[in-house]
PDB file of N, CA and C in Angstrom:
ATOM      1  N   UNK A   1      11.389  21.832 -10.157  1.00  0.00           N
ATOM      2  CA  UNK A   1      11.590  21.172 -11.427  1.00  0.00           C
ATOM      3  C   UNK A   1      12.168  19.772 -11.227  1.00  0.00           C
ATOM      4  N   UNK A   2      13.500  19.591 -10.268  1.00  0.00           N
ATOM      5  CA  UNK A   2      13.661  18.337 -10.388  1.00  0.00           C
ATOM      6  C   UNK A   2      12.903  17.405  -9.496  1.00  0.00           C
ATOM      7  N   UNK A   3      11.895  17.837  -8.793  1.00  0.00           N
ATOM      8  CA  UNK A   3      10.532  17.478  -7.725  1.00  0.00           C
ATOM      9  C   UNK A   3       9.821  16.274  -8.890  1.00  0.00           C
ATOM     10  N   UNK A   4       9.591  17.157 -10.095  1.00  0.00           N
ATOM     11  CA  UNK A   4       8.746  16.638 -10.963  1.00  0.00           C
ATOM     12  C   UNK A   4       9.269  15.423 -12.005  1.00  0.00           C
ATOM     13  N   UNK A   5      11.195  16.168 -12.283  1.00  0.00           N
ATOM     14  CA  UNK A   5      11.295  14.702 -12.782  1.00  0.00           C
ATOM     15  C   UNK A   5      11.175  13.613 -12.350  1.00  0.00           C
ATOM     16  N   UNK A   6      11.652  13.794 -11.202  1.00  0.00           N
ATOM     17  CA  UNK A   6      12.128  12.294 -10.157  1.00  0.00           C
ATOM     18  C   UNK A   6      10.914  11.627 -10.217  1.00  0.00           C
ATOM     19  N   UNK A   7       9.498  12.371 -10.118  1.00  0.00           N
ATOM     20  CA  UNK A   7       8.218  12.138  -9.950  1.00  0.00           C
ATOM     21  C   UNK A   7       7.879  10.776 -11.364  1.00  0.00           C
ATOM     22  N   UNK A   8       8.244  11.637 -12.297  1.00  0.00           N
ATOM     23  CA  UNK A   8       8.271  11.176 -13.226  1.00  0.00           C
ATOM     24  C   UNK A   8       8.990  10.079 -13.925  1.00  0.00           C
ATOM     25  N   UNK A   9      10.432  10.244 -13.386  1.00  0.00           N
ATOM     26  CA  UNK A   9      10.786   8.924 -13.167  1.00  0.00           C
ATOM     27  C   UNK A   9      10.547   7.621 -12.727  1.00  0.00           C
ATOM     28  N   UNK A  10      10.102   7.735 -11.432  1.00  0.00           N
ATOM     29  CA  UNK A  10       9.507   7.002 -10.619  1.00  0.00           C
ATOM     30  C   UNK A  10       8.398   6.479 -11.081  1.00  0.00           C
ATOM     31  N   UNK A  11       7.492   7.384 -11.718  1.00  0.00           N
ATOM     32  CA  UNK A  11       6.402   6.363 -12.191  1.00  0.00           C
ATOM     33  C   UNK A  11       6.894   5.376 -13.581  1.00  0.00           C
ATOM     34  N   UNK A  12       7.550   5.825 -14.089  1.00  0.00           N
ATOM     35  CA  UNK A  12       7.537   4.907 -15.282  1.00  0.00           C
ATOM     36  C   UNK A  12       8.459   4.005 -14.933  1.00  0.00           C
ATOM     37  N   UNK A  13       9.606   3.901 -14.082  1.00  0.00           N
ATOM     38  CA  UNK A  13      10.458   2.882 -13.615  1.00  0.00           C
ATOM     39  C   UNK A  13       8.965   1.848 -13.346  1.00  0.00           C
ATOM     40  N   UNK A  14       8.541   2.107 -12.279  1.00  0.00           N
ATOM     41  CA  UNK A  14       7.774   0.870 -11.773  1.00  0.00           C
ATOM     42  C   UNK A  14       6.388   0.771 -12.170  1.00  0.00           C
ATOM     43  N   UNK A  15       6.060   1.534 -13.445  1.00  0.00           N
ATOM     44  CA  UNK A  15       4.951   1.441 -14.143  1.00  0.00           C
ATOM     45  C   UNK A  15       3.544   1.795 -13.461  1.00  0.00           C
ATOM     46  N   UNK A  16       3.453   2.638 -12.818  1.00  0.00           N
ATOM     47  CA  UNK A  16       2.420   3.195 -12.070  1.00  0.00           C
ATOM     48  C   UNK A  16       1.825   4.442 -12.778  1.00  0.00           C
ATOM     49  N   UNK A  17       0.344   4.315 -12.486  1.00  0.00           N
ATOM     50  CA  UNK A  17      -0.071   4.985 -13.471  1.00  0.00           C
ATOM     51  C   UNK A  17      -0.402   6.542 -12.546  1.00  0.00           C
ATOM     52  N   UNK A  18      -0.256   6.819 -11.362  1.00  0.00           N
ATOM     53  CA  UNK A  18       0.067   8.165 -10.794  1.00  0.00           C
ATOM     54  C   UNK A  18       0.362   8.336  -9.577  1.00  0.00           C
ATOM     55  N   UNK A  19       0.535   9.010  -8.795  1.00  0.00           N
ATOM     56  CA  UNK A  19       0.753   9.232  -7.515  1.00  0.00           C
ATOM     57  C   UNK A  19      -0.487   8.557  -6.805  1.00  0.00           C
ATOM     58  N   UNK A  20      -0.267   7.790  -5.706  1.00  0.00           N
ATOM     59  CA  UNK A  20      -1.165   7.678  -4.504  1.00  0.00           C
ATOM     60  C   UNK A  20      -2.285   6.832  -5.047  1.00  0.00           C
ATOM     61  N   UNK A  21      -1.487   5.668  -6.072  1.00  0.00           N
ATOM     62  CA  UNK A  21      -2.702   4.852  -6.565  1.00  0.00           C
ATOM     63  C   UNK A  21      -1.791   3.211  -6.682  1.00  0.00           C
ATOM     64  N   UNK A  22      -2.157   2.837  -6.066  1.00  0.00           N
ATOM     65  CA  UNK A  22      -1.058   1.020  -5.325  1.00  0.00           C
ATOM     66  C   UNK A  22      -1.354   0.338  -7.275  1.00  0.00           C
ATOM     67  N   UNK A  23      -0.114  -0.401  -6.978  1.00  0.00           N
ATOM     68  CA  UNK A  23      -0.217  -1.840  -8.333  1.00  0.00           C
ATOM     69  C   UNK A  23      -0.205  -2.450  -7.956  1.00  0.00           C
ATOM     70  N   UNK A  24      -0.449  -3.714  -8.236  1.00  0.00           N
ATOM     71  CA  UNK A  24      -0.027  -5.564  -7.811  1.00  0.00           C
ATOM     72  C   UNK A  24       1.442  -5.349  -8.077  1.00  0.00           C
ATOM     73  N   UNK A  25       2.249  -6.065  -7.548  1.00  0.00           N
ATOM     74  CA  UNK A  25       3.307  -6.423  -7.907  1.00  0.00           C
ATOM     75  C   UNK A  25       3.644  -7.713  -7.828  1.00  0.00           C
ATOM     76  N   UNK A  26       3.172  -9.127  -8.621  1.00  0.00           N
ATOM     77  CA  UNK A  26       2.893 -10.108  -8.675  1.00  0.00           C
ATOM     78  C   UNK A  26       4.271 -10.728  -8.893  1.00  0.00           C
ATOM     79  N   UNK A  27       5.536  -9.981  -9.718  1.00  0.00           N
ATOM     80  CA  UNK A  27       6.978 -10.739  -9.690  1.00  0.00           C
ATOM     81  C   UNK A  27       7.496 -10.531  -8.601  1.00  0.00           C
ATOM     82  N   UNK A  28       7.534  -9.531  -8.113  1.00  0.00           N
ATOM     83  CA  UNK A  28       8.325  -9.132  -6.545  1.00  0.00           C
ATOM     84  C   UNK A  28       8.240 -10.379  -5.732  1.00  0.00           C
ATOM     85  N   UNK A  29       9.605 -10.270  -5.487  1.00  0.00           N
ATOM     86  CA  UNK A  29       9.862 -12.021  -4.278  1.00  0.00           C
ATOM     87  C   UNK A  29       8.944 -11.923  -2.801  1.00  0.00           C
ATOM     88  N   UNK A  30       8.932 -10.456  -2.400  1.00  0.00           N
ATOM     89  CA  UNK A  30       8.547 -10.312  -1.181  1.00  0.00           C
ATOM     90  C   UNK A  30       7.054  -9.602  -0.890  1.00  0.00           C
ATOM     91  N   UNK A  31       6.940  -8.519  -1.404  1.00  0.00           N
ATOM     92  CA  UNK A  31       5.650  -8.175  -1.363  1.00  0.00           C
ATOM     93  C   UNK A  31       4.891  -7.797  -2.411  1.00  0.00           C
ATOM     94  N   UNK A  32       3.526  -7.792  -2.149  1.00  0.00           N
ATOM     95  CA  UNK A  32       2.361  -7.459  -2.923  1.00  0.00           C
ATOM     96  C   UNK A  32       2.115  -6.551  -3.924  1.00  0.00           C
ATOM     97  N   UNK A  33       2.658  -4.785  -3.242  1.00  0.00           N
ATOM     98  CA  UNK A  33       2.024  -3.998  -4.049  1.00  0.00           C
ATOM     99  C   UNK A  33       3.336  -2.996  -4.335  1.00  0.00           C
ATOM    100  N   UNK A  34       2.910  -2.100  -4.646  1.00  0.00           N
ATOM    101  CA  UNK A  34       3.731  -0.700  -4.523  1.00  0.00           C
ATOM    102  C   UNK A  34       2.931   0.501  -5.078  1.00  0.00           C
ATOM    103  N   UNK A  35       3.532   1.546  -4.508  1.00  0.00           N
ATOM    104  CA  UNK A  35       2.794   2.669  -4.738  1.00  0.00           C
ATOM    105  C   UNK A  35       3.725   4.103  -4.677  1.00  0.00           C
ATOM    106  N   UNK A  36       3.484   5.054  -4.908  1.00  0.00           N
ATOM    107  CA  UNK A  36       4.330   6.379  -4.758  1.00  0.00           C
ATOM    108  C   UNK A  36       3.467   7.254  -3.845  1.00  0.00           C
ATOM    109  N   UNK A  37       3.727   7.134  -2.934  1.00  0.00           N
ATOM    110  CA  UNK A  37       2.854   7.889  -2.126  1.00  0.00           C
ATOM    111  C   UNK A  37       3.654   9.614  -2.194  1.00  0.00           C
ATOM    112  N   UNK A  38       2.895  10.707  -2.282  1.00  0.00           N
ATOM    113  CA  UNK A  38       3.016  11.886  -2.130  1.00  0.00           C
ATOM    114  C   UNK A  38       2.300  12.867  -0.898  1.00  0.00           C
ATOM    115  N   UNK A  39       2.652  13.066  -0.095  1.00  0.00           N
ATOM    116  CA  UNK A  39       2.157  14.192   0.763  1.00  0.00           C
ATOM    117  C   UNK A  39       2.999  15.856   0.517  1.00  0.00           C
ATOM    118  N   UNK A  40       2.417  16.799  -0.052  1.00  0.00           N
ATOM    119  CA  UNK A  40       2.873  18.079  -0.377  1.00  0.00           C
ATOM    120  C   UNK A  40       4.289  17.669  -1.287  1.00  0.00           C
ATOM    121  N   UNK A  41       4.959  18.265  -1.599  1.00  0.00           N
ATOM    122  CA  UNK A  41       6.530  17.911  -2.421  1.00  0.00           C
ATOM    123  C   UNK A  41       7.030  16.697  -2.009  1.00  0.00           C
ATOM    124  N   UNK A  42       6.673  15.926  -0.765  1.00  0.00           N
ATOM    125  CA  UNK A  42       7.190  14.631  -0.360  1.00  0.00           C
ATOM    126  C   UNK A  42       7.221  13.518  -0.911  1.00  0.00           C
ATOM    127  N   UNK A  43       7.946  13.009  -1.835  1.00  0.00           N
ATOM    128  CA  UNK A  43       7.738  11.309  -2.665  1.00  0.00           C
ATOM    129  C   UNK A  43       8.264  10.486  -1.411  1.00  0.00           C
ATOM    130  N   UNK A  44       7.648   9.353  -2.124  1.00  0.00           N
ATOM    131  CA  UNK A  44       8.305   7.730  -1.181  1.00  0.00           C
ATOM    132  C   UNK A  44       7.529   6.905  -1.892  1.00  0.00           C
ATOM    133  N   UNK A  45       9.102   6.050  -2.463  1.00  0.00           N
ATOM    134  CA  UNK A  45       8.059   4.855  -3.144  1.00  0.00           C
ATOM    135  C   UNK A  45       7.810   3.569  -1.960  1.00  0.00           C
ATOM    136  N   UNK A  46       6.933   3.030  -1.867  1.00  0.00           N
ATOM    137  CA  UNK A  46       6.463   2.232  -0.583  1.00  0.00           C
ATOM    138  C   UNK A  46       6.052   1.076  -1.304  1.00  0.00           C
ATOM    139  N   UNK A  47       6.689  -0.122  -1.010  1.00  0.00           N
ATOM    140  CA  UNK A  47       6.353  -1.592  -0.983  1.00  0.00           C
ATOM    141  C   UNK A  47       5.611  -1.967   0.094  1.00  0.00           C
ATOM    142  N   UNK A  48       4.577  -2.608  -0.532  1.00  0.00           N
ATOM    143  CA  UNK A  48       3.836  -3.143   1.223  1.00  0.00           C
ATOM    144  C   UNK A  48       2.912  -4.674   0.892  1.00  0.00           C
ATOM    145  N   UNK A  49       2.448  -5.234   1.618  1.00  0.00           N
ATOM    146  CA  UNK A  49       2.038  -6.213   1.737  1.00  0.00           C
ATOM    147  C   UNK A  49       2.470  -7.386   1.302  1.00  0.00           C
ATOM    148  N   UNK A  50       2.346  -8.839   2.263  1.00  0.00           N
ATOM    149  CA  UNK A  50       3.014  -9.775   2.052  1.00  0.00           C
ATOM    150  C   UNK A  50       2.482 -10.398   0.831  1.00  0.00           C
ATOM    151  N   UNK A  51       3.485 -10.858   0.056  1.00  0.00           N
ATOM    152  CA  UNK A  51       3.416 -11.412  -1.280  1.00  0.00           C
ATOM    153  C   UNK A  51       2.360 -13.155  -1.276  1.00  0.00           C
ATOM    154  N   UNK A  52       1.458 -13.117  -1.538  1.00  0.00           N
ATOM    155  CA  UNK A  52       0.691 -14.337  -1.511  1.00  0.00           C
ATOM    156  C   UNK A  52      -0.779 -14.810  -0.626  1.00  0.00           C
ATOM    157  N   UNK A  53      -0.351 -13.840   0.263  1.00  0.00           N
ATOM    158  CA  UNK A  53      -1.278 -13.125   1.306  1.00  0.00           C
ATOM    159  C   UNK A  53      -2.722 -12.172   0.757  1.00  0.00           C
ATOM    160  N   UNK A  54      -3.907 -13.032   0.957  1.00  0.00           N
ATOM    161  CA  UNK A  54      -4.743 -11.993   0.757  1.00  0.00           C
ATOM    162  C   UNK A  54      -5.281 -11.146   1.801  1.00  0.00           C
ATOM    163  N   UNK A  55      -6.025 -10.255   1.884  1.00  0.00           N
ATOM    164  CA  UNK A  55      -6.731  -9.871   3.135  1.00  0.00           C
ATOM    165  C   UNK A  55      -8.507  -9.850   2.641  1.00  0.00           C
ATOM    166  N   UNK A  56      -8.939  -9.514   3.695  1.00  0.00           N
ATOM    167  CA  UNK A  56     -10.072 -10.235   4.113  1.00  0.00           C
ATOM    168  C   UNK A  56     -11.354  -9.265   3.186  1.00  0.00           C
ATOM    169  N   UNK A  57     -10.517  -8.267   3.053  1.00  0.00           N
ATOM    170  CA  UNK A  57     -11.942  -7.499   1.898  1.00  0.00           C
ATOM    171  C   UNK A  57     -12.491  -6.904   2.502  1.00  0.00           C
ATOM    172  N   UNK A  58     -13.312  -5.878   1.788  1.00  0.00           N
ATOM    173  CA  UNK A  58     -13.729  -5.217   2.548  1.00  0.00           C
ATOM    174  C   UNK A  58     -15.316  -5.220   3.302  1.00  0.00           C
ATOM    175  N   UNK A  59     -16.038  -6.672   3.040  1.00  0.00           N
ATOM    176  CA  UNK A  59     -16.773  -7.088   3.399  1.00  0.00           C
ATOM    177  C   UNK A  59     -16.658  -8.624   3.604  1.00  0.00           C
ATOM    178  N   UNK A  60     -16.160  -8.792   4.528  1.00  0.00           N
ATOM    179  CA  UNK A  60     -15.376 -10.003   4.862  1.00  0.00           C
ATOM    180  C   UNK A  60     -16.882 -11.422   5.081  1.00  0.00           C
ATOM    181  N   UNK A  61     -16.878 -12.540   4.691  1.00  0.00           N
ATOM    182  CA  UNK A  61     -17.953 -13.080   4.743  1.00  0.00           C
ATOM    183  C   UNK A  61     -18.039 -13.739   6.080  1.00  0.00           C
ATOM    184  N   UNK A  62     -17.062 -14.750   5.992  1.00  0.00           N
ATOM    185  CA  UNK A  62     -16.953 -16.051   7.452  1.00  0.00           C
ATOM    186  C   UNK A  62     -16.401 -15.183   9.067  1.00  0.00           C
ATOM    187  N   UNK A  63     -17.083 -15.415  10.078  1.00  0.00           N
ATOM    188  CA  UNK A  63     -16.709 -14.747  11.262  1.00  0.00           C
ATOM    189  C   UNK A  63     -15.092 -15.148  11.327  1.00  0.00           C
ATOM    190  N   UNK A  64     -14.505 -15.819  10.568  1.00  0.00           N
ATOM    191  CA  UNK A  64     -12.600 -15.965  10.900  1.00  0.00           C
ATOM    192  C   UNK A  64     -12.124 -14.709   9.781  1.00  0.00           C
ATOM    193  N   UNK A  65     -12.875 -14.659   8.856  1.00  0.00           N
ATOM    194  CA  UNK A  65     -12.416 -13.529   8.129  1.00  0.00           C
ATOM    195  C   UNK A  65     -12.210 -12.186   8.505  1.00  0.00           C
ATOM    196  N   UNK A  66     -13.584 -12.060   9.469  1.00  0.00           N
ATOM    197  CA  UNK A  66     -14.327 -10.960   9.908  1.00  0.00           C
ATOM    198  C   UNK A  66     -13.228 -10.502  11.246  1.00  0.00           C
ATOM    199  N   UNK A  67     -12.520 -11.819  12.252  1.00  0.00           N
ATOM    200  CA  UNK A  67     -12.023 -11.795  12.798  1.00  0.00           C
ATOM    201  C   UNK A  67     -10.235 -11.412  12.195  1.00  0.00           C
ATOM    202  N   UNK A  68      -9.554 -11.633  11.448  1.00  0.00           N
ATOM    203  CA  UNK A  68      -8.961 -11.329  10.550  1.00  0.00           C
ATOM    204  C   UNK A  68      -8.235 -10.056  10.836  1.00  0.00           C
ATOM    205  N   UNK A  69      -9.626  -9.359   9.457  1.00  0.00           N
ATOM    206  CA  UNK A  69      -9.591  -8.361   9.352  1.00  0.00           C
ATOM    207  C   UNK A  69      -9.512  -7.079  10.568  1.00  0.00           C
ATOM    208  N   UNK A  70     -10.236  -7.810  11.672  1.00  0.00           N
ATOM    209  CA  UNK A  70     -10.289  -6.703  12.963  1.00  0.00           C
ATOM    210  C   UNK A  70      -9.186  -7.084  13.567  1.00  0.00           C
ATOM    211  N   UNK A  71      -7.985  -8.526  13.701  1.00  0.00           N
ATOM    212  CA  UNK A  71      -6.604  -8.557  14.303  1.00  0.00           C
ATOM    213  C   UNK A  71      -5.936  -7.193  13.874  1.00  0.00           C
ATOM    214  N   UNK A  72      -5.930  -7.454  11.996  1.00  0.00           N
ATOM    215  CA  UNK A  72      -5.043  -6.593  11.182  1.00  0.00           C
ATOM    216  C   UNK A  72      -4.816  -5.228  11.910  1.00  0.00           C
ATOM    217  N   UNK A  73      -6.162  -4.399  11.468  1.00  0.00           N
ATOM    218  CA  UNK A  73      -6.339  -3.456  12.202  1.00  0.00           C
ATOM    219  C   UNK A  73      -6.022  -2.806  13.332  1.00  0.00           C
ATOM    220  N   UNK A  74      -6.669  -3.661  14.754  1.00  0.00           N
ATOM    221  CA  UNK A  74      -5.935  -3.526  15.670  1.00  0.00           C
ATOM    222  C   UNK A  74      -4.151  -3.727  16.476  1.00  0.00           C
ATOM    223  N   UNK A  75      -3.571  -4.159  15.079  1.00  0.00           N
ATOM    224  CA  UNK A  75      -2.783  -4.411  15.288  1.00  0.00           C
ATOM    225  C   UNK A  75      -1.671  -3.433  14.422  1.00  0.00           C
ATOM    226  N   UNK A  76      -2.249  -2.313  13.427  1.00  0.00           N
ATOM    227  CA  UNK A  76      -1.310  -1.623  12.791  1.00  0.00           C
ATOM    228  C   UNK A  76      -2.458  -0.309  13.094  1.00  0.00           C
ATOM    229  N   UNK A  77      -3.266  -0.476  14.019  1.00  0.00           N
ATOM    230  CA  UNK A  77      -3.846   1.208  14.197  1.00  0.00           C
ATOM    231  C   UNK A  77      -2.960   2.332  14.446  1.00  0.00           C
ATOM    232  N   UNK A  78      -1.517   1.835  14.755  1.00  0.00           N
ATOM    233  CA  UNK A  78      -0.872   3.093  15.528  1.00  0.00           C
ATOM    234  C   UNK A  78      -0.072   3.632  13.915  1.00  0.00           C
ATOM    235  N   UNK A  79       0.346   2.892  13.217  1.00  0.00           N
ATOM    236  CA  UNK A  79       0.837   2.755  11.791  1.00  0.00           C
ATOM    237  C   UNK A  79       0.217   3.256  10.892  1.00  0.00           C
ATOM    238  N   UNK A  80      -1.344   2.909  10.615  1.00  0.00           N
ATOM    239  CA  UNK A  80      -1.951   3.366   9.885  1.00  0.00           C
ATOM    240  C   UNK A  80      -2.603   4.549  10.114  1.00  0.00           C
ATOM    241  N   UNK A  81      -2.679   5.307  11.254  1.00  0.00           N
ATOM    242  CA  UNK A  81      -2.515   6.782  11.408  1.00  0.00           C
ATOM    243  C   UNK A  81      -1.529   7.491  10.767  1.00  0.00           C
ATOM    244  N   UNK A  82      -0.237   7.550  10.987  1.00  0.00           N
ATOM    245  CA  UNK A  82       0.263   7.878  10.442  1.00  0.00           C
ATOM    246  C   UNK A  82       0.350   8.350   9.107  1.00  0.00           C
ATOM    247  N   UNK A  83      -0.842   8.075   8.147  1.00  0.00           N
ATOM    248  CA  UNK A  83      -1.245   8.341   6.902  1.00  0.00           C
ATOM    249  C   UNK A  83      -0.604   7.640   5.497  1.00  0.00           C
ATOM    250  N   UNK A  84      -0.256   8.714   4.527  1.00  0.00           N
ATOM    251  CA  UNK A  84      -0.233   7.905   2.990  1.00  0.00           C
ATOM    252  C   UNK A  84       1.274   7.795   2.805  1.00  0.00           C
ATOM    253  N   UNK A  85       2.106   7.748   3.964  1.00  0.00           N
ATOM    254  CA  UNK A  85       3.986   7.828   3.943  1.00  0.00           C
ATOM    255  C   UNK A  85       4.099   6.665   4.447  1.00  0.00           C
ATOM    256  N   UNK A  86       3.245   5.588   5.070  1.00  0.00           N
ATOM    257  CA  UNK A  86       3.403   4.840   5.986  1.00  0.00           C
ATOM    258  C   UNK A  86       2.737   3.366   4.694  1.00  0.00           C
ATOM    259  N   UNK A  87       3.634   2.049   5.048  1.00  0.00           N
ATOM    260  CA  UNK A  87       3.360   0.918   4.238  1.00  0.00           C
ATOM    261  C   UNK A  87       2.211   0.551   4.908  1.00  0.00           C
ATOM    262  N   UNK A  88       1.620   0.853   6.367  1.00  0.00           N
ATOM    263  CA  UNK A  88       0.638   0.058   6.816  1.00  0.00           C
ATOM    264  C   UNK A  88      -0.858   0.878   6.719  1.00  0.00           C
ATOM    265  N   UNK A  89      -0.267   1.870   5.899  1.00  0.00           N
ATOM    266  CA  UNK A  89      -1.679   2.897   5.517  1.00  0.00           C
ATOM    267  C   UNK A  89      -1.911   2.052   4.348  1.00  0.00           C
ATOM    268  N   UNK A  90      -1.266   2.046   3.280  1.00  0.00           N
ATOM    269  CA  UNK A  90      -1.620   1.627   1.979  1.00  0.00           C
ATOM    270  C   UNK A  90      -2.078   0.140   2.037  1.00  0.00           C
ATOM    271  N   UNK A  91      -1.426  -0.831   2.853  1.00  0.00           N
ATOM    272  CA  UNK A  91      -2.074  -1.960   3.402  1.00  0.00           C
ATOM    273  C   UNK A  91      -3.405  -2.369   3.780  1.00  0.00           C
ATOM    274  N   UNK A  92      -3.695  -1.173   4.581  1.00  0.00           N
ATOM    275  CA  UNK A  92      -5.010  -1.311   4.507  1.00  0.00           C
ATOM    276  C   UNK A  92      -6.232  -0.725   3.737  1.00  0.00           C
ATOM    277  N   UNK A  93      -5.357  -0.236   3.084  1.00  0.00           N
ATOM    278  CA  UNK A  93      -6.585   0.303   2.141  1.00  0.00           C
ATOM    279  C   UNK A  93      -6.482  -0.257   0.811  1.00  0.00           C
ATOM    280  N   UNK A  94      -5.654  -0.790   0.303  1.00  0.00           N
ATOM    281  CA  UNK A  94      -5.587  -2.206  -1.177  1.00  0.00           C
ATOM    282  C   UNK A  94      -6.199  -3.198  -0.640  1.00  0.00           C
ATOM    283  N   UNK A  95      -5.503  -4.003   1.025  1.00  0.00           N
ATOM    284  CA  UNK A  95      -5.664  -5.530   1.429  1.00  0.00           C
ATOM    285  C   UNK A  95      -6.877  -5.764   1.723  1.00  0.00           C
ATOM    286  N   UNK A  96      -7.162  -4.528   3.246  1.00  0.00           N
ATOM    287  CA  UNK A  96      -8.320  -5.347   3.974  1.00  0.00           C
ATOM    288  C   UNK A  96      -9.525  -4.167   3.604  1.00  0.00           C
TER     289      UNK A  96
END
C-alpha cells in the first residue's frame, strides 16, 4: 500500500504521466529529462541527460552525427546494460 502511494506521489510531484515513460525537463538547471523508472516494487526517480545537449537520433544523418551517436554508446555500453534503474539506460533511449 505505501509502494503505491509513494508511486503516486512521485508522479504528480514531477508531473509524469506513468512509470517508465521520460519528460523534458526544460527548467531544470542541469539536466534534460526525468523519469520514474520501476523494476518489480523498485521506484527511482532518475534525472538524466545533459541539459541543452541533443543527441543524434535515431537515424542520425551527417557521418559526425553517425559518429556521435556510436562514441555515446560505446562509451556507456557497460551502464546501459544495466537496464531501466540506470540514468544511462534512459539516455539512450529518449537522446540517441
Amino acid at each position: 500500500m505505501a509502494h503505491e502511494t509513494r508511486k503516486k506521489n512521485l508522479l504528480k510531484k514531477h508531473g509524469l504521466s506513468g512509470v517508465n515513460k521520460p519528460k523534458r525537463t526544460p527548467k531544470h538547471a542541469t539536466k534534460s529529462h526525468v523519469v520514474l523508472a520501476q523494476e518489480g516494487h523498485q521506484l527511482k526517480l532518475i534525472r538524466f541527460g545533459q541539459q541543452g545537449v541533443s543527441g543524434a537520433g535515431k537515424n542520425p544523418k551527417s557521418a559526425k552525427e553517425k559518429a556521435r551517436k556510436k562514441s555515446f554508446k560505446a562509451r556507456h555500453a557497460k551502464n546501459i546494460k544495466k537496464g531501466k534503474m540506470s540514468a544511462a539506460y534512459w539516455a539512450d533511449k529518449a537522446k540517441w
